[in-house]
C-alpha atoms as a PDB file:
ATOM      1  CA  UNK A   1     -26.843   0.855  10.955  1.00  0.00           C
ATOM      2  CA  UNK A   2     -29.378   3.470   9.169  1.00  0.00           C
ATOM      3  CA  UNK A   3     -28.520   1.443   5.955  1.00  0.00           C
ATOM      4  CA  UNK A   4     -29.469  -1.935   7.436  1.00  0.00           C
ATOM      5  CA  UNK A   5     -32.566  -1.078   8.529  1.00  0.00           C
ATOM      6  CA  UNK A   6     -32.949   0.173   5.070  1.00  0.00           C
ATOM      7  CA  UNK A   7     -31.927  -3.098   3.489  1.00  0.00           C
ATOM      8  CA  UNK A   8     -34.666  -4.627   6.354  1.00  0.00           C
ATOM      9  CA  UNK A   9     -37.556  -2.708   4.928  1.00  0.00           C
ATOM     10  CA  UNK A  10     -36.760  -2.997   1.380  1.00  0.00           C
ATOM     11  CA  UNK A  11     -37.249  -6.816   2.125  1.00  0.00           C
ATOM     12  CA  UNK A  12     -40.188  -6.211   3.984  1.00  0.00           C
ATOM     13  CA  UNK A  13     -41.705  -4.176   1.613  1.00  0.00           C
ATOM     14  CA  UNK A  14     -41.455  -6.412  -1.154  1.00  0.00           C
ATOM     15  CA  UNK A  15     -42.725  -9.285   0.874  1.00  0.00           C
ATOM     16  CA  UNK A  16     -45.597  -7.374   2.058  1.00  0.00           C
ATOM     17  CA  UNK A  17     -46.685  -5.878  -1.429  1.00  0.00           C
ATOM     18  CA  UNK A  18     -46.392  -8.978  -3.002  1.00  0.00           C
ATOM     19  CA  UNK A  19     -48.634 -10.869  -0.431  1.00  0.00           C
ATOM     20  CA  UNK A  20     -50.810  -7.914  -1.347  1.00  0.00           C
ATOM     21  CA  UNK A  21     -50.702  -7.865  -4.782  1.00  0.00           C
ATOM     22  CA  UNK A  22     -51.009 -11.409  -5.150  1.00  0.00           C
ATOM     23  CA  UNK A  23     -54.487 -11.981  -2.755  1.00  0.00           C
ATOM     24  CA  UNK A  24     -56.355  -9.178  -4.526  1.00  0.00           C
ATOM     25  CA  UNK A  25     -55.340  -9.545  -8.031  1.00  0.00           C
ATOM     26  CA  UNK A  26     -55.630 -13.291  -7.689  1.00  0.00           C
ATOM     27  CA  UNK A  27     -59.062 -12.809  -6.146  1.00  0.00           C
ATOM     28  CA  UNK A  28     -59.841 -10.111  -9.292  1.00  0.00           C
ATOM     29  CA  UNK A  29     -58.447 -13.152 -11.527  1.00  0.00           C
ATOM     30  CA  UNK A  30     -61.111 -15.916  -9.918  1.00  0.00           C
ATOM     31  CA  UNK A  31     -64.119 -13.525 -10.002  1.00  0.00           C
ATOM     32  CA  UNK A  32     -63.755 -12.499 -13.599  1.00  0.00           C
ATOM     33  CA  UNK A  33     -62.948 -16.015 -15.247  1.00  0.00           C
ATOM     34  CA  UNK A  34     -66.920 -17.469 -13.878  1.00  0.00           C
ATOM     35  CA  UNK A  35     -67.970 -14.171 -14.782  1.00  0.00           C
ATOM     36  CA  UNK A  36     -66.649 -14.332 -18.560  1.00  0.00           C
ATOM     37  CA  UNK A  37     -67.611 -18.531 -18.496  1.00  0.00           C
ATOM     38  CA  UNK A  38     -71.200 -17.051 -17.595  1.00  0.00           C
ATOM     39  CA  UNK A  39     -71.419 -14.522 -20.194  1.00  0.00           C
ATOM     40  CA  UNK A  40     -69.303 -15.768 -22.962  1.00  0.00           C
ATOM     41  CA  UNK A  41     -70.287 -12.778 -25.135  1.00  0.00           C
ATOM     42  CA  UNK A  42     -68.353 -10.681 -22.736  1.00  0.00           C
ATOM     43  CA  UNK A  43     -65.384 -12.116 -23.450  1.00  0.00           C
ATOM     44  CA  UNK A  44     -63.595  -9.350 -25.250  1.00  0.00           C
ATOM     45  CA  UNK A  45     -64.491  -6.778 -22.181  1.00  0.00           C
ATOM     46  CA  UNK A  46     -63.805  -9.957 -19.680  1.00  0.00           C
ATOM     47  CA  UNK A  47     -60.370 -10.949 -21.647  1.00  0.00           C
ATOM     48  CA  UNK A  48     -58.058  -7.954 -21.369  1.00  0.00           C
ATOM     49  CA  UNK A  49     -59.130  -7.254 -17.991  1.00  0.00           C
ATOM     50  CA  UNK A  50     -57.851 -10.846 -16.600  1.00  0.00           C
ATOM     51  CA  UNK A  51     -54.747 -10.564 -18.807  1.00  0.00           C
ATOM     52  CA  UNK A  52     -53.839  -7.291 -16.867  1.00  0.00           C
ATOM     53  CA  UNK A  53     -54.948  -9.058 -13.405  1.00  0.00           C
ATOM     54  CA  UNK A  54     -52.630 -12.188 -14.296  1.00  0.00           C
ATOM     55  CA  UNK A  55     -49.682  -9.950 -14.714  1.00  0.00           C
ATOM     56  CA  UNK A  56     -50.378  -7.627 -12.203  1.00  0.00           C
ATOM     57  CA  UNK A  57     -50.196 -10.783 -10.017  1.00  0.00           C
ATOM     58  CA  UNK A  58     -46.796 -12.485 -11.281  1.00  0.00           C
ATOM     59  CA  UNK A  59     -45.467  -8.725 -10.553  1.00  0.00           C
ATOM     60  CA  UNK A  60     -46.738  -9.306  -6.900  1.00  0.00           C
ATOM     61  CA  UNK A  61     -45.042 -12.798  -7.179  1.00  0.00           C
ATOM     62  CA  UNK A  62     -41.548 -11.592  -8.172  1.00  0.00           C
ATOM     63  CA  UNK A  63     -41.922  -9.334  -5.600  1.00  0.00           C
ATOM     64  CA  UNK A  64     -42.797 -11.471  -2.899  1.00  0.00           C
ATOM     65  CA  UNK A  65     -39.952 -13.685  -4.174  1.00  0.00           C
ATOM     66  CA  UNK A  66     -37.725 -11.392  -3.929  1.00  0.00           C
ATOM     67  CA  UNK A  67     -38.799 -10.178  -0.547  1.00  0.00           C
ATOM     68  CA  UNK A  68     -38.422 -13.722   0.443  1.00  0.00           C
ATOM     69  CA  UNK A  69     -34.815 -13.694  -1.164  1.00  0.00           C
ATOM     70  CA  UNK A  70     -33.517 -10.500   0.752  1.00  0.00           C
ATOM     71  CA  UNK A  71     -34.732 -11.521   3.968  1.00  0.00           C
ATOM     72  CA  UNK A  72     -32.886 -15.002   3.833  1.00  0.00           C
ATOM     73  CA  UNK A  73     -30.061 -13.497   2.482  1.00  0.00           C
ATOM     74  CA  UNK A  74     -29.953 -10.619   5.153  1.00  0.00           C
ATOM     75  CA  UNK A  75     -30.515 -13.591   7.304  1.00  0.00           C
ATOM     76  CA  UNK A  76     -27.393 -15.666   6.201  1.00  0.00           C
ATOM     77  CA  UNK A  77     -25.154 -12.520   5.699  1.00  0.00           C
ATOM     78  CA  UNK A  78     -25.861 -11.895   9.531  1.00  0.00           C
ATOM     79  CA  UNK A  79     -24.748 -15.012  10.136  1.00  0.00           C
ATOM     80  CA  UNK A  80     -21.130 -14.690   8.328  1.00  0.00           C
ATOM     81  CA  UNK A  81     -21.267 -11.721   9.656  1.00  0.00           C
ATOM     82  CA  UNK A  82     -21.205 -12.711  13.539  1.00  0.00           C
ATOM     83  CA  UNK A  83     -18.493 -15.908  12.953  1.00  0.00           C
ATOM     84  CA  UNK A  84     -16.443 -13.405  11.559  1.00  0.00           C
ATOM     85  CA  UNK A  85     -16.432 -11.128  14.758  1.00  0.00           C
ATOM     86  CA  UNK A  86     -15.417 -13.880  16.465  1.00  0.00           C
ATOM     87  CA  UNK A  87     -12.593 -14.976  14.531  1.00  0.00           C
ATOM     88  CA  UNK A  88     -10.238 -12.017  14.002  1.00  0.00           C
ATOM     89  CA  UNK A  89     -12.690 -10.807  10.795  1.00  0.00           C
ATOM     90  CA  UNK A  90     -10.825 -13.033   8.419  1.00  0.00           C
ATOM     91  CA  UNK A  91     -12.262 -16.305   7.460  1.00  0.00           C
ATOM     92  CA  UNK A  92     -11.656 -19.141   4.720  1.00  0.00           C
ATOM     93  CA  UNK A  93     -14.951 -19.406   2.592  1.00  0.00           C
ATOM     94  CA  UNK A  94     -14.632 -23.370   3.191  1.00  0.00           C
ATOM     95  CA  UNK A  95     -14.429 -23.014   7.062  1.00  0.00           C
ATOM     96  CA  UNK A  96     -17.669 -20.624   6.845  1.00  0.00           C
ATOM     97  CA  UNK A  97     -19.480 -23.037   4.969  1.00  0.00           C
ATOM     98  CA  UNK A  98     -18.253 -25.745   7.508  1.00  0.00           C
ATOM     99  CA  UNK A  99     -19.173 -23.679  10.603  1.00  0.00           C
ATOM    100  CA  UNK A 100     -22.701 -22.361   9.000  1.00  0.00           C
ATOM    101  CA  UNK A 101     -23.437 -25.483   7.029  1.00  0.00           C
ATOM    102  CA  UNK A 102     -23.543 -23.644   3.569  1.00  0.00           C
ATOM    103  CA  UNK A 103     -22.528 -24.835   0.630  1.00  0.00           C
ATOM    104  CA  UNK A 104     -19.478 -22.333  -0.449  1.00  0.00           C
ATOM    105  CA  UNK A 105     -21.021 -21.702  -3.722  1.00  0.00           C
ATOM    106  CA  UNK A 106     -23.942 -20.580  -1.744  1.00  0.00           C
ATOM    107  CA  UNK A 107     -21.512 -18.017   0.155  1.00  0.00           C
ATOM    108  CA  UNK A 108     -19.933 -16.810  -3.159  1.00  0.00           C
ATOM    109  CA  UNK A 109     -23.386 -16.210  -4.293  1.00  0.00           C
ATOM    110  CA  UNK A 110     -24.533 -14.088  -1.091  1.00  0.00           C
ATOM    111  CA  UNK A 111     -21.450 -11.615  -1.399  1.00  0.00           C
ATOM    112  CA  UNK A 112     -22.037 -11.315  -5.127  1.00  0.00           C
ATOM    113  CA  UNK A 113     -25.982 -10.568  -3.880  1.00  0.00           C
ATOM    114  CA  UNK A 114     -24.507  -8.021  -1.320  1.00  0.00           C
ATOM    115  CA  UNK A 115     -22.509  -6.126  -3.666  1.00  0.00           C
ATOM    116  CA  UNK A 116     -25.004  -5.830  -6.698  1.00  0.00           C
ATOM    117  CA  UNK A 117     -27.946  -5.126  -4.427  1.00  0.00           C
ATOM    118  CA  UNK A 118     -25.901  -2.470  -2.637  1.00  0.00           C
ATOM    119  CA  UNK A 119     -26.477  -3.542   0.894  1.00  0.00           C
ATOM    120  CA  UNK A 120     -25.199  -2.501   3.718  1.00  0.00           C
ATOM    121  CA  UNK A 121     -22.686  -5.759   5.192  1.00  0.00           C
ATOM    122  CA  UNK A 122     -19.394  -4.807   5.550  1.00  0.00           C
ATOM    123  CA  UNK A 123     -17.664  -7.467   4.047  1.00  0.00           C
ATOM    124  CA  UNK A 124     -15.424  -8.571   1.635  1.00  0.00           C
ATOM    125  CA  UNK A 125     -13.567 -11.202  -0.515  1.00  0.00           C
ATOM    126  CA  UNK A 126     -10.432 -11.697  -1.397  1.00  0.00           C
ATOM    127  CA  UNK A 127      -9.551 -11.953  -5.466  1.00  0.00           C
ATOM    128  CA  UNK A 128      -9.893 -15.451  -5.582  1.00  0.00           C
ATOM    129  CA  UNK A 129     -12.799 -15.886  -3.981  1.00  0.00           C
ATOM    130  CA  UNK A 130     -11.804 -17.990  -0.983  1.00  0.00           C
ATOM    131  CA  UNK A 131     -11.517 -15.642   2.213  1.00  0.00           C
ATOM    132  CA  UNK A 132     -14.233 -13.691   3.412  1.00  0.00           C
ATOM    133  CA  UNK A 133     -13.304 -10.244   5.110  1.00  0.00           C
ATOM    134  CA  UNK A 134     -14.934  -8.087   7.771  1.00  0.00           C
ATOM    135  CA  UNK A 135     -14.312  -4.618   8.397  1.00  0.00           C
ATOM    136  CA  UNK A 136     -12.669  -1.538   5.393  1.00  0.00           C
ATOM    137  CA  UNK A 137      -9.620  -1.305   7.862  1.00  0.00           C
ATOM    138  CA  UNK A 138      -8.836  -5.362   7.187  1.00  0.00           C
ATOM    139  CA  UNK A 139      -9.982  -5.164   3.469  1.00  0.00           C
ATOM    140  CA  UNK A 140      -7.327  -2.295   2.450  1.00  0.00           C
ATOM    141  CA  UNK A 141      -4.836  -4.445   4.697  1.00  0.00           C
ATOM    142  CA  UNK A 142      -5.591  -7.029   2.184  1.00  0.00           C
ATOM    143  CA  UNK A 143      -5.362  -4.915  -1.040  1.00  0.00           C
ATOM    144  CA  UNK A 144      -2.189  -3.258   0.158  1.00  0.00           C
ATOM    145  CA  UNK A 145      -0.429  -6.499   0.473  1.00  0.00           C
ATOM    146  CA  UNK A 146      -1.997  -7.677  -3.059  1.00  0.00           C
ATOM    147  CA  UNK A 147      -0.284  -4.581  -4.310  1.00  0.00           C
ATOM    148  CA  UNK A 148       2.695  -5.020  -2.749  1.00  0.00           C
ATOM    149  CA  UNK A 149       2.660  -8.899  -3.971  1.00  0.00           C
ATOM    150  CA  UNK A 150       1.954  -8.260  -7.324  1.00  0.00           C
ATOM    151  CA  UNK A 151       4.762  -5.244  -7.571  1.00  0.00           C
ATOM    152  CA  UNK A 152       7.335  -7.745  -5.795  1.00  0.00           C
ATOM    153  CA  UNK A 153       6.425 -10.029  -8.339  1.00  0.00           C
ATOM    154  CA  UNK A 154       6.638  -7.641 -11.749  1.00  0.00           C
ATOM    155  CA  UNK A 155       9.778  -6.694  -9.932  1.00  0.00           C
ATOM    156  CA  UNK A 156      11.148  -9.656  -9.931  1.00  0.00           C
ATOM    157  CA  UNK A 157      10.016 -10.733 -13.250  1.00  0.00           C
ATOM    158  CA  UNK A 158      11.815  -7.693 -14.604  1.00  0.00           C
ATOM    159  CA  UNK A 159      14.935  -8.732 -12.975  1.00  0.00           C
ATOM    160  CA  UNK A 160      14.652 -12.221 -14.034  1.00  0.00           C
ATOM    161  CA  UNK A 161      14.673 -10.693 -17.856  1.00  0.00           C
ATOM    162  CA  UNK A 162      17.302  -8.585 -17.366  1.00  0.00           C
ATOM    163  CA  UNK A 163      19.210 -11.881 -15.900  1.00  0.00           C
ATOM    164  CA  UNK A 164      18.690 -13.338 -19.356  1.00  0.00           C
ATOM    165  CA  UNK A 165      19.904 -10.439 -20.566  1.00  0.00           C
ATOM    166  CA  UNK A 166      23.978 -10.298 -21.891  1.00  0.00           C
ATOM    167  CA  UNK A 167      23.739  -6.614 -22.039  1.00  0.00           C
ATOM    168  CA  UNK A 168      22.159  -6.332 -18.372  1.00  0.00           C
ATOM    169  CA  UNK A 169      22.939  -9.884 -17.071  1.00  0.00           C
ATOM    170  CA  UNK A 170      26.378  -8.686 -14.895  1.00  0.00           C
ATOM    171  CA  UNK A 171      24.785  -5.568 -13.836  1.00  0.00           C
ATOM    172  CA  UNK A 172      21.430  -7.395 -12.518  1.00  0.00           C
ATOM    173  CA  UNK A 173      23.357 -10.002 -10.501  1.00  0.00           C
ATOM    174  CA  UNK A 174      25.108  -7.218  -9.302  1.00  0.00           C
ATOM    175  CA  UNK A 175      22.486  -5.553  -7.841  1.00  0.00           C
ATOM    176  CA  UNK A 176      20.489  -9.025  -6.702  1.00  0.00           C
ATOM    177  CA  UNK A 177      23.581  -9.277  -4.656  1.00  0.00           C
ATOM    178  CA  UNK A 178      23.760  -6.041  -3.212  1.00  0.00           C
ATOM    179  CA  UNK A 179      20.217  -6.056  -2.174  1.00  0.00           C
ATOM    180  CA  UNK A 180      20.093  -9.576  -0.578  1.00  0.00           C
ATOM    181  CA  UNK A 181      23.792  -8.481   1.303  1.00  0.00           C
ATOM    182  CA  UNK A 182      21.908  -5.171   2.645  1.00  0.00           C
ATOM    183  CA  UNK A 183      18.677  -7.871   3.840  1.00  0.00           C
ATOM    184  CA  UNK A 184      21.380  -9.901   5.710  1.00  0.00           C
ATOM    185  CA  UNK A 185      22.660  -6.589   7.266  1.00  0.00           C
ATOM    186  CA  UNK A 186      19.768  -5.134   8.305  1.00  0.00           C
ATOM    187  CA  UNK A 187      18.170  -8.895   9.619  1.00  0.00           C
ATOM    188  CA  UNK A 188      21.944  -8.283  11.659  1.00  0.00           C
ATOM    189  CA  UNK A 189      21.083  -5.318  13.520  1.00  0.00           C
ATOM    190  CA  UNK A 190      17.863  -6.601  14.152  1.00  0.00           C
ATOM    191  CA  UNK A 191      19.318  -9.717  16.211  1.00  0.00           C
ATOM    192  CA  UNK A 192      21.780  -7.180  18.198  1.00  0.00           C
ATOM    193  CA  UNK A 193      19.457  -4.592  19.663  1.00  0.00           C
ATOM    194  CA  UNK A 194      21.665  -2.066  21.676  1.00  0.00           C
ATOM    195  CA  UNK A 195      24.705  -3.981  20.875  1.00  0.00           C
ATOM    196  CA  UNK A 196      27.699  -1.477  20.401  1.00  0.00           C
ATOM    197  CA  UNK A 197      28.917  -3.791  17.241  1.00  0.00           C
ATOM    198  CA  UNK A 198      25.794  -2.701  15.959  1.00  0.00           C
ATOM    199  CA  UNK A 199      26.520   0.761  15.509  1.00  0.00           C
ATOM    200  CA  UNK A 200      28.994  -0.503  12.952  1.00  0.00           C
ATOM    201  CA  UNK A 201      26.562  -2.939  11.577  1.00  0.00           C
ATOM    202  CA  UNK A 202      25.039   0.283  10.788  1.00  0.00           C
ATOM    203  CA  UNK A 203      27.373   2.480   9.098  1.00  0.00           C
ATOM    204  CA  UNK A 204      28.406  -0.426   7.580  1.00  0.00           C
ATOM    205  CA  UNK A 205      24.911  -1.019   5.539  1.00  0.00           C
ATOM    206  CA  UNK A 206      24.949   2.274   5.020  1.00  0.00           C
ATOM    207  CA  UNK A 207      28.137   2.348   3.679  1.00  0.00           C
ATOM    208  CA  UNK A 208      27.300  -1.106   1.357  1.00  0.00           C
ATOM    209  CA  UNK A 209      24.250   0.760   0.072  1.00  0.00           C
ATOM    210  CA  UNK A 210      25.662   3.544  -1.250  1.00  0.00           C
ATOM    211  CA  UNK A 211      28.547   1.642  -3.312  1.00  0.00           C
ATOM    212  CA  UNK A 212      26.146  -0.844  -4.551  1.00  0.00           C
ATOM    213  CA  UNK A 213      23.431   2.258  -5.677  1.00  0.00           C
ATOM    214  CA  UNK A 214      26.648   4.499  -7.063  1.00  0.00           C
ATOM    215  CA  UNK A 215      27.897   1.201  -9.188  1.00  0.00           C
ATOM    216  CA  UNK A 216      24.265   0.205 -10.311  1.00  0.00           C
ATOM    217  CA  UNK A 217      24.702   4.321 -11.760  1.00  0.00           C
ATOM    218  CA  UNK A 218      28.226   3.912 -13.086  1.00  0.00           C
ATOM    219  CA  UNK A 219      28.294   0.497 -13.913  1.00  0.00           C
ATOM    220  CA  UNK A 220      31.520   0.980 -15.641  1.00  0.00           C
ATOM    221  CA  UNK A 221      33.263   0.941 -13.170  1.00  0.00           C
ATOM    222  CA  UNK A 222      31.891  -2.378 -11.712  1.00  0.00           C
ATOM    223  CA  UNK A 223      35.295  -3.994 -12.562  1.00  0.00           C
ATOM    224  CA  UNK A 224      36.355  -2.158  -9.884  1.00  0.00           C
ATOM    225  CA  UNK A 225      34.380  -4.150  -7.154  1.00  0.00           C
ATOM    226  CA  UNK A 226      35.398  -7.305  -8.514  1.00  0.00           C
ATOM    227  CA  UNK A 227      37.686  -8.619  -4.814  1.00  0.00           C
ATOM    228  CA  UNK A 228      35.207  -6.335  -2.897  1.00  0.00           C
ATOM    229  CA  UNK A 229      32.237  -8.354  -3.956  1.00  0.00           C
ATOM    230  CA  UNK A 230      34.037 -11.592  -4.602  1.00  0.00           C
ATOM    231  CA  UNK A 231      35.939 -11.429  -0.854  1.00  0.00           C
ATOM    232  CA  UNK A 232      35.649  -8.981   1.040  1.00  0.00           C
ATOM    233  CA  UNK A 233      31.838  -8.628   1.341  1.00  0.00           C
ATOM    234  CA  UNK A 234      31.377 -12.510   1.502  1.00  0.00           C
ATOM    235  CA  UNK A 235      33.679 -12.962   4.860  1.00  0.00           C
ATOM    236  CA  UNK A 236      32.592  -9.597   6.394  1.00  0.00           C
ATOM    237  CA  UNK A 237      29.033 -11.352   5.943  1.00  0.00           C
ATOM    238  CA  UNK A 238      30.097 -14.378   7.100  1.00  0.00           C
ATOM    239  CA  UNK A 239      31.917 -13.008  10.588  1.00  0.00           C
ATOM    240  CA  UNK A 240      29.052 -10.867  10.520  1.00  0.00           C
ATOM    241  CA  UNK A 241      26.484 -14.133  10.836  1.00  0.00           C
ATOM    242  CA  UNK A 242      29.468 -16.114  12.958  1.00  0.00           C
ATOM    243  CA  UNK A 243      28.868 -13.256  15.643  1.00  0.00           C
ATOM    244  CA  UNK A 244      24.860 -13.153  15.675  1.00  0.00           C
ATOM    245  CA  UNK A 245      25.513 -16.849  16.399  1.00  0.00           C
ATOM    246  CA  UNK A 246      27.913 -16.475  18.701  1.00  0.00           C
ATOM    247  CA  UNK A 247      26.087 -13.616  20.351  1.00  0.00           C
ATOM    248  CA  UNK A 248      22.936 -16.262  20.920  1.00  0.00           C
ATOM    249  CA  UNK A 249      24.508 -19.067  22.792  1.00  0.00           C
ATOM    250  CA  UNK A 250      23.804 -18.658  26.572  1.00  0.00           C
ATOM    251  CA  UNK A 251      26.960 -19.915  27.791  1.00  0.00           C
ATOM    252  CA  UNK A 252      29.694 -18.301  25.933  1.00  0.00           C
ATOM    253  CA  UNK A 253      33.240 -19.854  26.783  1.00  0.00           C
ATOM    254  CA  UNK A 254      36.346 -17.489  26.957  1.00  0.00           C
ATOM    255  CA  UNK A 255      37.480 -18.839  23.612  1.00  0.00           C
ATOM    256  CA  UNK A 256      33.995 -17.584  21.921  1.00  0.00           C
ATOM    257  CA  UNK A 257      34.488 -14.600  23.657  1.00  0.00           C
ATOM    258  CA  UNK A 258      37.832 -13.777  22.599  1.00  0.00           C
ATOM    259  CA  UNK A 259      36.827 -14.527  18.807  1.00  0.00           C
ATOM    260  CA  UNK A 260      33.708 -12.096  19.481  1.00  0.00           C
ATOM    261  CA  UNK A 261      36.243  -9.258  20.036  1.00  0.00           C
ATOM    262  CA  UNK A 262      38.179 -10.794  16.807  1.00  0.00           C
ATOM    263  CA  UNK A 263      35.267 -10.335  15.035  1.00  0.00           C
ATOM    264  CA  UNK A 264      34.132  -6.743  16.597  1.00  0.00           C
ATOM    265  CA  UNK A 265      37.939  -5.394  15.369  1.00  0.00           C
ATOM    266  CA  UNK A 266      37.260  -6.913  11.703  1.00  0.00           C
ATOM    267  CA  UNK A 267      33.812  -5.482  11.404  1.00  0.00           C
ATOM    268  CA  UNK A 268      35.212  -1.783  12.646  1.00  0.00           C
ATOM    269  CA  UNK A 269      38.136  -2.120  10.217  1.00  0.00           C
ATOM    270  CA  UNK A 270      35.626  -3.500   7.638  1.00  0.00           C
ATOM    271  CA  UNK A 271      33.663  -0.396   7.751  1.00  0.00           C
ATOM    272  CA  UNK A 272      36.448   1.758   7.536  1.00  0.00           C
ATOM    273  CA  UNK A 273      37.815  -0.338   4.630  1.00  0.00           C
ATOM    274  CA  UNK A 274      34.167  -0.057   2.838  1.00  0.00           C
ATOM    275  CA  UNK A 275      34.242   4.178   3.446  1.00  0.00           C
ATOM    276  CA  UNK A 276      37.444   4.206   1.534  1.00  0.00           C
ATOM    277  CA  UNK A 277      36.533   1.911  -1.093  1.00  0.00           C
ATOM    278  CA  UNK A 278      33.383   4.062  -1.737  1.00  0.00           C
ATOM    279  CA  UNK A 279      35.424   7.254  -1.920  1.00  0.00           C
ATOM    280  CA  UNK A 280      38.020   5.836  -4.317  1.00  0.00           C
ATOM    281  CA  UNK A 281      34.891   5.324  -6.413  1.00  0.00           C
ATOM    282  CA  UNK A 282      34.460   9.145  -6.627  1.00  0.00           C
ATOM    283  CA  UNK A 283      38.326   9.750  -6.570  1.00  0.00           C
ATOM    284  CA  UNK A 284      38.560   9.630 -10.557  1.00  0.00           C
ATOM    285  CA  UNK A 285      35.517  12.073 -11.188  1.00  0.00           C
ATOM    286  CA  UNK A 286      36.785  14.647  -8.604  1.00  0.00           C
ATOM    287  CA  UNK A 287      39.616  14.693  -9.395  1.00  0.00           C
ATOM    288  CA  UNK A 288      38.699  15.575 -13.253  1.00  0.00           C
ATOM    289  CA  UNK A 289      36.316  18.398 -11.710  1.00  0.00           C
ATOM    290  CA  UNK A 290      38.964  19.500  -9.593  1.00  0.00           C
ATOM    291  CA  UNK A 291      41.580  19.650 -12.796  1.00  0.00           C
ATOM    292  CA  UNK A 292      38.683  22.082 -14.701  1.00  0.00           C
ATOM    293  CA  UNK A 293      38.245  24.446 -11.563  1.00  0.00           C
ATOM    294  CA  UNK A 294      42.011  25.066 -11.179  1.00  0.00           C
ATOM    295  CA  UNK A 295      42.413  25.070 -15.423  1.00  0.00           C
ATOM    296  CA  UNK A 296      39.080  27.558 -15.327  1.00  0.00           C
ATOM    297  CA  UNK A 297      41.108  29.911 -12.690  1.00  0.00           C
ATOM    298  CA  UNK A 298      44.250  30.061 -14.598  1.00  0.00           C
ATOM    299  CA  UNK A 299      42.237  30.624 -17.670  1.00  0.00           C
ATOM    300  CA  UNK A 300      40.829  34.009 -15.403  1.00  0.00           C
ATOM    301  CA  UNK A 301      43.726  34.978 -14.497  1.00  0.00           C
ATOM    302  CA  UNK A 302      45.638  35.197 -17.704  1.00  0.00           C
ATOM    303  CA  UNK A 303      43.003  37.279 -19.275  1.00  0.00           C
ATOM    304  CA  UNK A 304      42.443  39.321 -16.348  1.00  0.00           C
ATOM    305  CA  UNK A 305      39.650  38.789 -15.175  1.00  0.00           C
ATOM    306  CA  UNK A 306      40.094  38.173 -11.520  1.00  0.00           C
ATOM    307  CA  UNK A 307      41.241  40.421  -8.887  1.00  0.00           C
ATOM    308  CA  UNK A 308      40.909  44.251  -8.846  1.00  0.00           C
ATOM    309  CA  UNK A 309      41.870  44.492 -12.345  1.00  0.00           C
ATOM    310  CA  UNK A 310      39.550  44.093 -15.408  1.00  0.00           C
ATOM    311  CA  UNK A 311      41.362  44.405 -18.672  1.00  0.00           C
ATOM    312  CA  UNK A 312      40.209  43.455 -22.309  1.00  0.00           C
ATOM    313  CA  UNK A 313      42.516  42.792 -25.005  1.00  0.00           C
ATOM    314  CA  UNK A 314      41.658  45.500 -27.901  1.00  0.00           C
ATOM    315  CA  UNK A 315      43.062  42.888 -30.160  1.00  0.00           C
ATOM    316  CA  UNK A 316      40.226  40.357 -29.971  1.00  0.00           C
END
């Protein structure tokens, strides 16, 4: 508020020193030209002295200009400023200059005015130039979803080179599939709020998530979830979907009932079938660490080194 009635009086200033500047200087200017007319052989006294008159009054002329330019533009600014307020702060640049009977190239122009003059609106464009904001809370709304766009959108155009990829092609599509099966999931538990089937929905994702993330690590062994991605993830996905259907219709005959339990059965067997999948992925690497521990202890034992005994072979 202080910093408006700052940007008021800078406009009024100017205005008022120009009016000013330009009444006594151009009064200076029409006194001294008879004067030098009159006495021609004061011309070189008369001369200099009008030159600095003339420009001391085009200074008082920009100035009143631009007086004349801040207070319309305060003016106008006010104006975008109050059809925002009434229109959830965010407005199209078109519909402002169809509400305030601008031309939009005259609103582009006013923002650009705000921002290099430093004044004291609080409002905002978008990148592009066609949406004006109101407020810092809606503006970093805004630039947080332009960052988010425009990482979803390196992201993908990353993936979509690693696609074209041989070397990371399998690997990619992989993990494109994984994270669109863990969307359909989650968009699953969503629908069935309280829903005891989603408490397996649940572990289930969880479940998904972590073999997808531990093959995208290891993708050796992504041979190994060949029939897991290829079957059994596609028709737990599709009872999955069958259900949230099912689960929506507001008469529900005994027969879709009956399937609804079908499905419920499936989905608990499908998590347990997913938990053991993902800890026959680990199976081979235990059991490897599991070989060194007990070859590690033997090796301790044989040379003594473990128990209440400590003996060193002298012959080493």
């Amino acid at each position: 508020m202080v910093k408006r009635v700052k940007d008021n009086n800078a406009s009024k200033s100017r205005f008022i020193i120009g009016v000013i500047g330009m009444v006594v200087f151009g009064i200076l200017i029409m006194a001294t030209l008879p004067s030098m007319l009159i006495f021609p052989k004061l011309s070189p006294v008369f001369m200099p002295m009008i030159i600095v008159f003339a420009v001391i009054f085009g200074l008082s002329a920009v100035l009143l200009n631009s007086g004349l330019k801040r207070k319309n533009l305060i003016g106008r600014l006010s104006r975008y400023m109050a059809e925002l307020s009434t229109r959830q702060d965010v407005l199209a640049i078109d519909d402002m200059a169809e509400i305030t009977g601008f031309l939009p190239t005259q609103i582009r122009n006013d923002i650009r005015l705000m921002k290099r003059w430093d004044m004291s609106f609080d409002m905002y464009t978008d990148k592009g130039e066609t949406t004006l904001i109101k407020g810092k809370g809606a503006y970093g709304h805004y630039l947080d979803t332009e960052r988010q766009r425009d990482e979803m959108a390196r992201e993908e155009a990353e993936r979509l080179k690693r696609l074209q990829n041989p070397e990371t092609a399998t690997l990619e599509a992989f993990r494109s599939e994984g994270i669109a099966t863990i969307d359909r999931l989650r968009a699953a538990i969503l629908v069935l709020p309280g829903e005891e089937i989603s408490q397996s929905l649940a572990e289930l994702e969880k479940t998904t998530k972590r073999i997808f993330d531990h093959i995208e690590n290891y993708p050796e062994k992504l041979p190994q979830a060949r029939k897991l991605m290829n079957y059994h993830l596609p028709t737990t996905m599709k009872l999955v979907e069958k259900y949230c259907q099912y689960d929506t219709m507001e008469y529900q005959p005994s027969n879709v009932a009956s399937a609804k339990v079908d499905i419920e059965r499936a989905i608990s067997a499908a998590t347990e079938a997913f938990a053991n999948f993902l800890e026959s992925l680990y199976h081979e690497e235990t059991l490897d660490v599991t070989t060194d521990a007990e070859v590690l202890t033997q090796m301790f034992e044989k040379d003594g080194l473990t128990g209440n005994k400590f003996e060193i072979d002298n012959n080493d």
